[in-house]
Protein backbone atom coordinates (compact mmCIF):
# COMPACT_ATOMS: atom_id res chain seq x y z
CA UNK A 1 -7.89 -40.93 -10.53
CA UNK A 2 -6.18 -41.57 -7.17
CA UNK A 3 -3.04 -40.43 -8.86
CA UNK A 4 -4.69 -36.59 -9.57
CA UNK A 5 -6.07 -36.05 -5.99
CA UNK A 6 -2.84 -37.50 -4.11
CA UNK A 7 -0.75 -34.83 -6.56
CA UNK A 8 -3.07 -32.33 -5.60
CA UNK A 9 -2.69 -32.67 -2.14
CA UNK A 10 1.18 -33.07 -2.42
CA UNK A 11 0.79 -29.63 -4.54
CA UNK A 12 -0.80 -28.26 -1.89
CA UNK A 13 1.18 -29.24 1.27
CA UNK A 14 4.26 -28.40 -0.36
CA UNK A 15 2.18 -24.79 -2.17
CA UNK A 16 1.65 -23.80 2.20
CA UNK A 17 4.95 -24.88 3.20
CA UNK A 18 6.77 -22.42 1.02
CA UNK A 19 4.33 -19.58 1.31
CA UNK A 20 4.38 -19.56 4.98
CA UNK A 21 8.41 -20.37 5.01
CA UNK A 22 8.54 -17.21 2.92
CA UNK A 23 6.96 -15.19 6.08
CA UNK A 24 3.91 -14.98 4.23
CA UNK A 25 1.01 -13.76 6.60
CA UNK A 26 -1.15 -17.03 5.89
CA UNK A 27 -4.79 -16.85 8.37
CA UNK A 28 -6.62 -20.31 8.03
CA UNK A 29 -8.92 -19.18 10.55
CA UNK A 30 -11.59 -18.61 8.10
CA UNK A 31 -13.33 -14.93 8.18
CA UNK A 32 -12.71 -12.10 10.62
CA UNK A 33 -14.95 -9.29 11.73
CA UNK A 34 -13.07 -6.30 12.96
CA UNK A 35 -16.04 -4.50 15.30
CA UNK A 36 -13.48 -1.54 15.67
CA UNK A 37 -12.78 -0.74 12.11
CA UNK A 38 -15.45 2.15 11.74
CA UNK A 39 -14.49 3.85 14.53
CA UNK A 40 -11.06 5.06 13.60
CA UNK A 41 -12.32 6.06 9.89
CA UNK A 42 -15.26 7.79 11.14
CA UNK A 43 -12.60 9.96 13.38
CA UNK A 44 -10.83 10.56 9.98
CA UNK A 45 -13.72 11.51 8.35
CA UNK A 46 -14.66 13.91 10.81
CA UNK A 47 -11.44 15.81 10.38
CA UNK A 48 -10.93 15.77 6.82
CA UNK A 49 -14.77 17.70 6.36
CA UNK A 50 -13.41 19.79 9.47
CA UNK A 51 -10.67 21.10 7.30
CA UNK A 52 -12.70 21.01 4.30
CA UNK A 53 -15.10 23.24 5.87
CA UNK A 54 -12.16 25.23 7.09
CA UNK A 55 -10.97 26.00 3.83
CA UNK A 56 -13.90 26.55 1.95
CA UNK A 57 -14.86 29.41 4.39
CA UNK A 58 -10.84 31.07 3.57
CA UNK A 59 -11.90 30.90 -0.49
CA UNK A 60 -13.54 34.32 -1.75
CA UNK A 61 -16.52 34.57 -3.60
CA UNK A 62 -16.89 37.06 -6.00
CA UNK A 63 -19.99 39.10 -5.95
CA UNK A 64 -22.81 37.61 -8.30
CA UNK A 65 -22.42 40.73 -10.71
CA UNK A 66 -18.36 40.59 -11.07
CA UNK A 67 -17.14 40.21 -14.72
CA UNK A 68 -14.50 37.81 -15.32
């Protein structure tokens, strides 16, 4: 039994030492909340329907008795 968790752990030192070797970007901090994240998608968001709203209002409608 002592011989599994003593591989394990030797698996895993030497599993971190070549993933952050390899520049990996390796956060043991445990969870992050970003409090500025919404902002810059709500900007995005604003502009996209901007130009959506834009463009719909360039597009013709045909009159409701046109023939196709």
């Amino acid at each position: 039994m002592w011989k599994i968790v003593l591989g394990f752990i030797v698996f895993a030192a030497i599993a971190l030492f070549v993933l952050m070797k390899s520049g990996g970007n390796i956060d043991l901090t445990g969870e992050k909340h970003d409090v500025t994240g919404g902002h810059a998608d709500s900007a995005a968001s604003d502009a996209a329907s901007a130009a959506m709203a834009a463009a719909s209002a360039a597009v013709p409608v045909p009159a409701s008795g046109a023939s196709q």
